[in-house]
C-alpha atoms as a PDB file:
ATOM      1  CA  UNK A   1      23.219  21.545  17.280  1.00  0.00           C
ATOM      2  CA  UNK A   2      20.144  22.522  15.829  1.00  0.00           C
ATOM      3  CA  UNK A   3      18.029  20.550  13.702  1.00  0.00           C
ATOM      4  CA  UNK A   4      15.246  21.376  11.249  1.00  0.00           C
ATOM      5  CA  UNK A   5      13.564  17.895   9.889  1.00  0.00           C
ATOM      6  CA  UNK A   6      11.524  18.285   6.605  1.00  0.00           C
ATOM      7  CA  UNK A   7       9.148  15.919   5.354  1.00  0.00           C
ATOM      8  CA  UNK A   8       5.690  15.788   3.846  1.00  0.00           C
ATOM      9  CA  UNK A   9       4.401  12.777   6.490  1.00  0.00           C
ATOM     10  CA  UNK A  10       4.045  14.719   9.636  1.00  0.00           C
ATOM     11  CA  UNK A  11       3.788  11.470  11.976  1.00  0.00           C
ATOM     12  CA  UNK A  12       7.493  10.585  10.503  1.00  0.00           C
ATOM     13  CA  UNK A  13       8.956  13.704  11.077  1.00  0.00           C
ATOM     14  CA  UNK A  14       7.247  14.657  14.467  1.00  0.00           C
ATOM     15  CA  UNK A  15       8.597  11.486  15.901  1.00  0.00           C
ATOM     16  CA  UNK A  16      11.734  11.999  14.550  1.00  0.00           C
ATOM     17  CA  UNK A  17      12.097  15.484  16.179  1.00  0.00           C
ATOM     18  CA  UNK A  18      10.904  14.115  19.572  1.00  0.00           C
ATOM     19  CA  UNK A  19      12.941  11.202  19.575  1.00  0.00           C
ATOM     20  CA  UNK A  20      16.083  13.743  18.776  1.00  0.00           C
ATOM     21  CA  UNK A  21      14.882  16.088  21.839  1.00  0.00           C
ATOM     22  CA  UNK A  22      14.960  12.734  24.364  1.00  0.00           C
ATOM     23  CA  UNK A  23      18.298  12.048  23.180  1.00  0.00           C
ATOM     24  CA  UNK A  24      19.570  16.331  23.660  1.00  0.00           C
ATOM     25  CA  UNK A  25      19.155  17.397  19.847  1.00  0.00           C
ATOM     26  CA  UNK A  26      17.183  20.044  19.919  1.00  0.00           C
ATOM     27  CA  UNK A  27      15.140  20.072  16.706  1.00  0.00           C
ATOM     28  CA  UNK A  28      12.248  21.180  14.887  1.00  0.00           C
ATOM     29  CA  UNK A  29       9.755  19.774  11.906  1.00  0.00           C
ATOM     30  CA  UNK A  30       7.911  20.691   8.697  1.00  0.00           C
ATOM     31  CA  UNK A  31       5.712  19.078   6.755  1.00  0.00           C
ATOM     32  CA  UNK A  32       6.138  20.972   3.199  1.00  0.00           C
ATOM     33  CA  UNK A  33       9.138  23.192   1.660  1.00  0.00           C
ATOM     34  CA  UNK A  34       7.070  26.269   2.352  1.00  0.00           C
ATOM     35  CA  UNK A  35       6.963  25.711   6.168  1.00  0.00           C
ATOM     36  CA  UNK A  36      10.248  24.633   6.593  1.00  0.00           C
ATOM     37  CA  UNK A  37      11.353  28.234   4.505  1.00  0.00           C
ATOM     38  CA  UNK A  38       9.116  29.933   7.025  1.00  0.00           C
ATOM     39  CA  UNK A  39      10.983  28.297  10.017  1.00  0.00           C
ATOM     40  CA  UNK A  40      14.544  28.906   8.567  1.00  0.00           C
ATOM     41  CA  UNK A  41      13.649  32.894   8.077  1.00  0.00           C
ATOM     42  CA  UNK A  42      12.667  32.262  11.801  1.00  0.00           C
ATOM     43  CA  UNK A  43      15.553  29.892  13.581  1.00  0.00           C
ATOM     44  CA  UNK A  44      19.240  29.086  12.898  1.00  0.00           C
ATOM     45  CA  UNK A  45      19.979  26.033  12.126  1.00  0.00           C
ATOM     46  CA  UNK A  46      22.432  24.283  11.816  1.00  0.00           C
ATOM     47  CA  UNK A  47      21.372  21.115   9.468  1.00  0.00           C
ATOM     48  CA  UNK A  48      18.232  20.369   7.825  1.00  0.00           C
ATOM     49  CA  UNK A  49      17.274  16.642   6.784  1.00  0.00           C
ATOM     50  CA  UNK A  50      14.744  16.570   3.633  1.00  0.00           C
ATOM     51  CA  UNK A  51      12.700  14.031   2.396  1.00  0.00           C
ATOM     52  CA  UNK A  52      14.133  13.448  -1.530  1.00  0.00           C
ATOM     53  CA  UNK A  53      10.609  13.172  -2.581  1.00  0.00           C
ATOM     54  CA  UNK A  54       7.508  15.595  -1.468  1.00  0.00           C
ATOM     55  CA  UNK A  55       4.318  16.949  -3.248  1.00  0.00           C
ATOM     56  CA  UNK A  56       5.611  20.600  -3.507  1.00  0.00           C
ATOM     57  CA  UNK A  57       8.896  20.523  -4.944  1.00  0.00           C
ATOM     58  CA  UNK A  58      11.648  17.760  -4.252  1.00  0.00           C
ATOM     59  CA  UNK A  59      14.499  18.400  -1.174  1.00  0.00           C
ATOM     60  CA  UNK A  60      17.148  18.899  -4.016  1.00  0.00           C
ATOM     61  CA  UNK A  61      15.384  22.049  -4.814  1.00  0.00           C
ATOM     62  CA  UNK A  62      14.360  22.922  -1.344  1.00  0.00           C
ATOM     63  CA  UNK A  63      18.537  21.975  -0.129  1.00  0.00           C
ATOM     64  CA  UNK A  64      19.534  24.893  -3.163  1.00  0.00           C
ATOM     65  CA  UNK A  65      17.238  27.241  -2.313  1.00  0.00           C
ATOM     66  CA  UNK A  66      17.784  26.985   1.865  1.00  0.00           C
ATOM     67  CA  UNK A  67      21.497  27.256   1.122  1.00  0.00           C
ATOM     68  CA  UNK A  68      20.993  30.454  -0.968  1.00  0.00           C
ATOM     69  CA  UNK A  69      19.940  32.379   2.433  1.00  0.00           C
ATOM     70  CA  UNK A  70      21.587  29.983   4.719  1.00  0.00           C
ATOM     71  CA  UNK A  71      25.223  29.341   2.864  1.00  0.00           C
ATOM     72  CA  UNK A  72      26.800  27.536   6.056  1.00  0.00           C
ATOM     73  CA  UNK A  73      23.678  24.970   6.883  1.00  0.00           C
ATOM     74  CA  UNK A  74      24.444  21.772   6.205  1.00  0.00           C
ATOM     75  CA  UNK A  75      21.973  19.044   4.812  1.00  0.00           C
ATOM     76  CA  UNK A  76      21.259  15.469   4.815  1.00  0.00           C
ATOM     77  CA  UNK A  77      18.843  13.273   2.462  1.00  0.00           C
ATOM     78  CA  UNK A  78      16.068  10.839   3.281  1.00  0.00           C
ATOM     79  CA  UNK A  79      13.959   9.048   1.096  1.00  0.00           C
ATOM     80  CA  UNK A  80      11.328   6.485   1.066  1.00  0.00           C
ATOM     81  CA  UNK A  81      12.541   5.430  -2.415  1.00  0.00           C
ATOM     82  CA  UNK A  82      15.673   3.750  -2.652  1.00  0.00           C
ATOM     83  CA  UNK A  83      16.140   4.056  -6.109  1.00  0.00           C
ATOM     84  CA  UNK A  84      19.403   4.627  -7.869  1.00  0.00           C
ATOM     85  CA  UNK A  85      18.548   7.653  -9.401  1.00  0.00           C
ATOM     86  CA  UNK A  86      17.870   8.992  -5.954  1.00  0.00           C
ATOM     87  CA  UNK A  87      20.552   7.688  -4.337  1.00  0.00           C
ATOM     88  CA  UNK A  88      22.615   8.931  -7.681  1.00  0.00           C
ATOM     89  CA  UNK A  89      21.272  12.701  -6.971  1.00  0.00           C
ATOM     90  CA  UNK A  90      21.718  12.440  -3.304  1.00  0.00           C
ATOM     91  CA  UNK A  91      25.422  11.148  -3.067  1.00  0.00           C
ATOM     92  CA  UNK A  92      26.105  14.073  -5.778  1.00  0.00           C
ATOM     93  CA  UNK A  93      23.984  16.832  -3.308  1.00  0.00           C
ATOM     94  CA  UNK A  94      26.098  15.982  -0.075  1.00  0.00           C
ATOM     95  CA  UNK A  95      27.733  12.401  -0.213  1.00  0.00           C
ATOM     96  CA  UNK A  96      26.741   9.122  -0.089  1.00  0.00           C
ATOM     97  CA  UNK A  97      27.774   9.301   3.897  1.00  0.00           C
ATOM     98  CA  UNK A  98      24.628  11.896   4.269  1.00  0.00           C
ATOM     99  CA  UNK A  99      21.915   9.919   2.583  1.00  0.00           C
ATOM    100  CA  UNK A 100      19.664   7.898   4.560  1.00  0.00           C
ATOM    101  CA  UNK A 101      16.612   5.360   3.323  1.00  0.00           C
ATOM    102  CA  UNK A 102      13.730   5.378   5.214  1.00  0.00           C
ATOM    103  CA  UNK A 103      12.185   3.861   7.990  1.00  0.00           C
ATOM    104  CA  UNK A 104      15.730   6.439   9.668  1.00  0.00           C
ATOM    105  CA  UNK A 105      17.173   4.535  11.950  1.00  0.00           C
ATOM    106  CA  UNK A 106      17.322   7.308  14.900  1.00  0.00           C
ATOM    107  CA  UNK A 107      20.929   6.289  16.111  1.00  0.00           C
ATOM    108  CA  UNK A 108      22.456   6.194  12.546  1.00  0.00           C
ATOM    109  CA  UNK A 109      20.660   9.788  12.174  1.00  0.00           C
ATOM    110  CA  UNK A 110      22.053  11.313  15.254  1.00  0.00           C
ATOM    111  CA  UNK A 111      26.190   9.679  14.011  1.00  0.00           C
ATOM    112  CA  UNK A 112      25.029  11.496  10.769  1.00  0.00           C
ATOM    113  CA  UNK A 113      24.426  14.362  12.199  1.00  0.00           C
ATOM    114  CA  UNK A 114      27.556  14.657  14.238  1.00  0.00           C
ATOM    115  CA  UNK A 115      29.201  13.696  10.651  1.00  0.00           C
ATOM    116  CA  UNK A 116      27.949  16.195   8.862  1.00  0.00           C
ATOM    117  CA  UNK A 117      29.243  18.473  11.696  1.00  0.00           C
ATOM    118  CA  UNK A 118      32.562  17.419  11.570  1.00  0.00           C
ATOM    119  CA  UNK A 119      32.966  18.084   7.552  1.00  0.00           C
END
C-alpha cells in the first residue's frame, strides 16, 4: 500500500507519514494541493488522505481533480473542523467510514486504510 498524506500543517502530516513507515506503510506527504499533484504525476498511489480544509483549494476539489488522472486511487477525509457541513460533504465524497477528525488517531488511520482497500 502506498500512501500519499495531504495537508497544509507540515508537522501533522510529516509525523503522520513517519509514524505510517514505523508501522510498514510506506507513505509520502504534502503540504498544499499543488505538491501533492506534483507527487501523484510522480508516484502511484494507492490512497491519498486530505485535509477537508486548506488555504489553496479544499480536499473535495483536490479528491475530484486527483481522481480525474488517477480513476482507481482511493481517498479518505481529515479535518480539523468537525462541523456537520463537513462531515455532511465528506460522508457524501467517500462514506462516513473514511472520514476522520483530527488530532488522527494513527491506529484508526492505518484500519481505515486497510478499509478503504477492501471496498
Amino acid at each position: 500500500m502506498r500512501v500519499l498524506l495531504v495537508d497544509d500543517e507540515e508537522e501533522l502530516v510529516s509525523t503522520l507519514s513517519e509514524r505510517l513507515r514505523f508501522r510498514g506503510v510506506d507513505s509520502d506527504w504534502a503540504c498544499s494541493p499543488k505538491d501533492a499533484l506534483s507527487k501523484a504525476e510522480q508516484q502511484v498511489y494507492d490512497i491519498a488522505v486530505l485535509d477537508v480544509k486548506m488555504p489553496e483549494t479544499d480536499g473535495f476539489k483536490l479528491k475530484r481533480r486527483l481522481q480525474e488522472s488517477y480513476p482507481k486511487m482511493k481517498f479518505i477525509f481529515m479535518t480539523g473542523h468537525g462541523s456537520d457541513n463537513y462531515y455532511d460533504i465528506g460522508s457524501a465524497e467517500t462514506g462516513k467510514e473514511f472520514y476522520l477528525v483530527k488530532p488522527v488517531n494513527i491506529e484508526i488511520l492505518i484500519e481505515k486504510l486497510n478499509d478503504v482497500l477492501q471496498k
